[in-house]
Protein backbone atom coordinates (compact mmCIF):
# COMPACT_ATOMS: atom_id res chain seq x y z
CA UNK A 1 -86.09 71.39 159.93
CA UNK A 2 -87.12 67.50 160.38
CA UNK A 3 -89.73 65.58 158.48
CA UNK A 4 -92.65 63.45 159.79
CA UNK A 5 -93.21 59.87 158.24
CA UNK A 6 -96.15 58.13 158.98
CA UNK A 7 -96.19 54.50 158.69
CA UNK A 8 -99.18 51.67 158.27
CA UNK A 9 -98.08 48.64 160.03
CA UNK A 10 -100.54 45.81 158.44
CA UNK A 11 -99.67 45.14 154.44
CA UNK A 12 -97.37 48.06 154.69
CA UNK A 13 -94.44 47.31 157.31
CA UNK A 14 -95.37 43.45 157.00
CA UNK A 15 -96.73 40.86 154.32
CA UNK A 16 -100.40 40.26 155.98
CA UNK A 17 -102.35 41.57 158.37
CA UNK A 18 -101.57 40.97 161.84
CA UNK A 19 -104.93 41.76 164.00
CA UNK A 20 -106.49 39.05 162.87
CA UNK A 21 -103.76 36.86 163.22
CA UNK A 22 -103.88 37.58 167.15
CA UNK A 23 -106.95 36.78 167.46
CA UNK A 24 -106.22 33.31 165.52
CA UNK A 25 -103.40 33.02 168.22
CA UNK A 26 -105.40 33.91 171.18
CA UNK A 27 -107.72 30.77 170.61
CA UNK A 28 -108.07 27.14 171.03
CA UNK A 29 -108.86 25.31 167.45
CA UNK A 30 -112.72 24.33 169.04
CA UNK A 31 -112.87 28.09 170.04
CA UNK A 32 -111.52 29.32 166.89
CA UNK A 33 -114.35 27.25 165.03
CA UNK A 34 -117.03 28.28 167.12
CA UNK A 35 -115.96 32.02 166.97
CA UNK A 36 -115.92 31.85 163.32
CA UNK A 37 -119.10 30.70 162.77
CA UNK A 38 -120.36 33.55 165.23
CA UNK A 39 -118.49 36.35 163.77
CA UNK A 40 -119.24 34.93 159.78
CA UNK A 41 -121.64 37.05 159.12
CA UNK A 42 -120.21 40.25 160.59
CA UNK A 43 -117.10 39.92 158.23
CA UNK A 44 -119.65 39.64 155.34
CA UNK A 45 -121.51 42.86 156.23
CA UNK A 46 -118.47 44.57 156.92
CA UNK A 47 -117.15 43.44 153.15
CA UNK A 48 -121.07 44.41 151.85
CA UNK A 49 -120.83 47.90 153.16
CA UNK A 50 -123.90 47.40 155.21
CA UNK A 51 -121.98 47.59 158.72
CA UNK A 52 -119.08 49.99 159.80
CA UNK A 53 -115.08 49.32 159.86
CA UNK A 54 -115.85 50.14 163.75
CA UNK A 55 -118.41 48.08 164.51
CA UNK A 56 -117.20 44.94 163.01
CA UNK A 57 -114.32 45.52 164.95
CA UNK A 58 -115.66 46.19 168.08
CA UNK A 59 -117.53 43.13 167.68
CA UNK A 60 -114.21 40.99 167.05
CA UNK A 61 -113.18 42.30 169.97
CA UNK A 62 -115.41 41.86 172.72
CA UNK A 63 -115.91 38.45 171.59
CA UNK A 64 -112.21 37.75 171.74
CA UNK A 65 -110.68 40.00 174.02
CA UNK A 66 -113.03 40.85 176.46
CA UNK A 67 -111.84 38.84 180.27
CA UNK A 68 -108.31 39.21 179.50
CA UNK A 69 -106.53 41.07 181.79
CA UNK A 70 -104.35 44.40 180.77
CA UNK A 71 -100.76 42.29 181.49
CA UNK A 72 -102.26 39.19 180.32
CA UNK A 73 -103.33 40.72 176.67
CA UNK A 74 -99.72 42.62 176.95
CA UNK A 75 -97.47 38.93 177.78
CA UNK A 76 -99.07 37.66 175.02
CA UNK A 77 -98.96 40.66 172.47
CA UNK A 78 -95.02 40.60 172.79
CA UNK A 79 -94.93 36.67 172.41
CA UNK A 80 -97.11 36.93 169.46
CA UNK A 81 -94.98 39.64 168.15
CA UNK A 82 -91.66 37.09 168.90
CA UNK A 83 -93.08 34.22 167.07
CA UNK A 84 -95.43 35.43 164.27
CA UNK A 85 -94.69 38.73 163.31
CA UNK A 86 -90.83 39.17 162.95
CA UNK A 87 -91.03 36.43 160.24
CA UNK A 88 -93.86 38.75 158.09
CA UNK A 89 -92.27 42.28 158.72
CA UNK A 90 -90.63 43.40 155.07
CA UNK A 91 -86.80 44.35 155.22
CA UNK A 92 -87.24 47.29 152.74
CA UNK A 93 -89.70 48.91 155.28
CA UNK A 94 -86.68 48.26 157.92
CA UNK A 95 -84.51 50.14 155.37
CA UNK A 96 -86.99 53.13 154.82
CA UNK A 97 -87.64 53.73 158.63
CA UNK A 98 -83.75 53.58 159.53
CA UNK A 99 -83.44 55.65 156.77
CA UNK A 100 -85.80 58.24 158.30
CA UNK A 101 -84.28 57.80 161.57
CA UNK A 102 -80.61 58.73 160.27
CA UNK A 103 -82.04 62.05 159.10
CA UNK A 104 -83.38 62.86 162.53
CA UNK A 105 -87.07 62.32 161.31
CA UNK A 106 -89.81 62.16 163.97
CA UNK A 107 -91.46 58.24 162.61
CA UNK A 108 -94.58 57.38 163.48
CA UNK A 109 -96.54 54.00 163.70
CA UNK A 110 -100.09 54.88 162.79
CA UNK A 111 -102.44 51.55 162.88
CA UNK A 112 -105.83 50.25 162.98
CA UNK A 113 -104.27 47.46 164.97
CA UNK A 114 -103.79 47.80 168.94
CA UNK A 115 -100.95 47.83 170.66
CA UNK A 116 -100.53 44.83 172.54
CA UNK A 117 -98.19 43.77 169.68
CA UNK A 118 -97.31 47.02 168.25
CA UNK A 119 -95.29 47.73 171.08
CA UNK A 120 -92.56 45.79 170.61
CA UNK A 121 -91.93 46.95 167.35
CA UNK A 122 -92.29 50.36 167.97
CA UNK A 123 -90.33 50.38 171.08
CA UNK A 124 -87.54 48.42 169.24
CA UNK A 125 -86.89 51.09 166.21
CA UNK A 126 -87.74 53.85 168.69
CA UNK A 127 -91.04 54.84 167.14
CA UNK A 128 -94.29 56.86 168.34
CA UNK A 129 -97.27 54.64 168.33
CA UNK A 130 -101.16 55.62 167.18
CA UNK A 131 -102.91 53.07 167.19
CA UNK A 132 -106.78 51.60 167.81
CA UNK A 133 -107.04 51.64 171.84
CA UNK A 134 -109.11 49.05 174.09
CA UNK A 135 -110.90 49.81 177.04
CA UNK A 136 -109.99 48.17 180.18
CA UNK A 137 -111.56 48.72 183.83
CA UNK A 138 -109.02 47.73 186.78
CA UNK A 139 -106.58 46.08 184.57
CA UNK A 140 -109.25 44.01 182.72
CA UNK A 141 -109.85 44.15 179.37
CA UNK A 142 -113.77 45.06 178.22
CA UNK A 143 -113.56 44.01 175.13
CA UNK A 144 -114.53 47.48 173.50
CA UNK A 145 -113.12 50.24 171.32
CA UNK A 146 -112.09 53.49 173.35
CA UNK A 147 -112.43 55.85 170.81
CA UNK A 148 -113.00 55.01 167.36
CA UNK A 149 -110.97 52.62 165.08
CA UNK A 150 -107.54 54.49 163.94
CA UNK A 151 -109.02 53.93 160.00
CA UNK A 152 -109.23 56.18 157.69
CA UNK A 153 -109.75 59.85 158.46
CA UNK A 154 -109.34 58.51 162.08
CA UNK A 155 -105.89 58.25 161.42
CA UNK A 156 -105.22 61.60 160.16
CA UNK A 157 -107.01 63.02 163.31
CA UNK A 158 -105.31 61.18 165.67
CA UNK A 159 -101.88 62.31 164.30
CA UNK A 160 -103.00 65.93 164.02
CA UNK A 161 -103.70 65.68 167.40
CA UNK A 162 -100.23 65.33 168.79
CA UNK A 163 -98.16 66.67 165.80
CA UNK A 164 -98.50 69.94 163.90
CA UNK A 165 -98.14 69.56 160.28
CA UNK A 166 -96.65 73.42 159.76
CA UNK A 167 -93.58 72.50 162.02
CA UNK A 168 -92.22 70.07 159.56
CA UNK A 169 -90.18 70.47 156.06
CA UNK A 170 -91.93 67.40 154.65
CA UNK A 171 -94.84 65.23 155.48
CA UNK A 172 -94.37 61.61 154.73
CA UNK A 173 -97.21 58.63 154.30
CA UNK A 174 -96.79 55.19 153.40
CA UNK A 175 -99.84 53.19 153.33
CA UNK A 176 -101.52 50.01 151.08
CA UNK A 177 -105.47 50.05 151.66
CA UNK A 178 -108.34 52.20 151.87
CA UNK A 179 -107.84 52.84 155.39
CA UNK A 180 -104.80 54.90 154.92
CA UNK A 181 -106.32 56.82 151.81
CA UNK A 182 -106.79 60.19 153.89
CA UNK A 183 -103.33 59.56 155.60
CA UNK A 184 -101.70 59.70 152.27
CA UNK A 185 -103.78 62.35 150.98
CA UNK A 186 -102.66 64.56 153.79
CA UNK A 187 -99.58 64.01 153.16
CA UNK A 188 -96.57 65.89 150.43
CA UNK A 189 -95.23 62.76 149.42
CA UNK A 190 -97.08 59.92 149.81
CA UNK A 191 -96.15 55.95 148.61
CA UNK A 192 -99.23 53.06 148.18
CA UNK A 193 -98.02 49.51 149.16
CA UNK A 194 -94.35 50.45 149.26
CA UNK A 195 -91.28 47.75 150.08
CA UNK A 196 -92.79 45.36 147.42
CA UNK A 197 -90.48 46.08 144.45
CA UNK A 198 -87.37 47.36 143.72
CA UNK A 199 -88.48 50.76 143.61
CA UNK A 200 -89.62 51.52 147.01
CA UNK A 201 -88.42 55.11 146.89
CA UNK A 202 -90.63 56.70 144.22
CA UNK A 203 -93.42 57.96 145.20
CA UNK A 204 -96.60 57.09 143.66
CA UNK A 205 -98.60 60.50 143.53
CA UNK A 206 -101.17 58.97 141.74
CA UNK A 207 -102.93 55.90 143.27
CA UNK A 208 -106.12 54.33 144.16
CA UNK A 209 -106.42 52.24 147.42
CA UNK A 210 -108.51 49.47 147.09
């Protein structure tokens, strides 16, 4: 009988987060500036509480995203993934998933990012991806959430939907913020912000995410 590991990409399987960062990429510096200014002071209501994880996001996103086409947002996803995130993606969490792999675990990429540049990564260590999705209309990107943000107890739904829990020996969860607090609850053995010392295999069954 086969385990199930379930693995945060942003902070966990790299150094920083990465969804911002393509957004960074997809603009000019005057854009950039001007989009900054604009989406200010939904980054400060996120961090006050006083607006959801999914609407701040949503926002970020139609403001960004939205006019791109489908094969557009996925040329650039794998480019970004080429140049920017290779250099941030932590060879211990290479170890751990290879590790996983050689003992015929089913791995899964669970992230609040979407997968425009998780794809590469997943498809090059042979890993199932849930992830936030983006609508699109006719190969055109709206700019919107379809669904809700994979965050939180999001994430633990969406991987109970295609994976039954009683089917495996163990139930593996590596995570390193709030967002992937239910993940790693849900989990049997469960490791917060893994891959940063020398003792990535113990794991930490006591642990506040912050």
């Amino acid at each position: 009988m086969n385990s199930l590991a379930l693995f945060d990409f942003d902070g966990t399987i790299t150094t920083r987060d990465t969804f911002s960062q393509f957004l960074v990429y997809l603009m000019s510096p005057p854009r950039l500036l001007f989009e900054s200014m604009i989406l200010g002071p939904t980054y400060m209501a996120y961090l006050l509480n006083l607006i959801s994880n999914n609407s701040a996001k949503g926002m970020a996103l139609r403001r960004v995203l939205r006019g791109y086409s489908e094969e557009q947002l996925l040329n650039l996803g794998r480019d970004f993934y080429e140049q920017r995130c290779r250099d941030l993606i932590r060879p211990k969490a290479l170890e751990r998933i290879k590790w996983h792999k050689d003992r015929g675990d089913d791995v899964i990429l669970v992230s609040a990012s979407v997968a425009f540049w998780l794809l590469p990564f997943a498809e090059e260590y042979d890993l199932d991806l849930i992830c936030t999705r983006v609508r699109c209309e006719q190969g055109i990107c709206l700019g919107q959430l379809d669904g809700l943000n994979c965050f939180g107890p999001e994430k633990v739904r969406r991987v109970q939907e295609k994976y039954d829990f009683s089917e495996y020996e163990t139930v593996y969860a590596y995570g390193d913020t709030r967002g992937d607090k239910e993940m790693l609850e849900v989990a049997q053995i469960g490791f917060f912000k893994p891959f940063r010392g020398t003792k990535t295999d113990t794991p930490m069954k006591s642990w506040e995410a912050r």
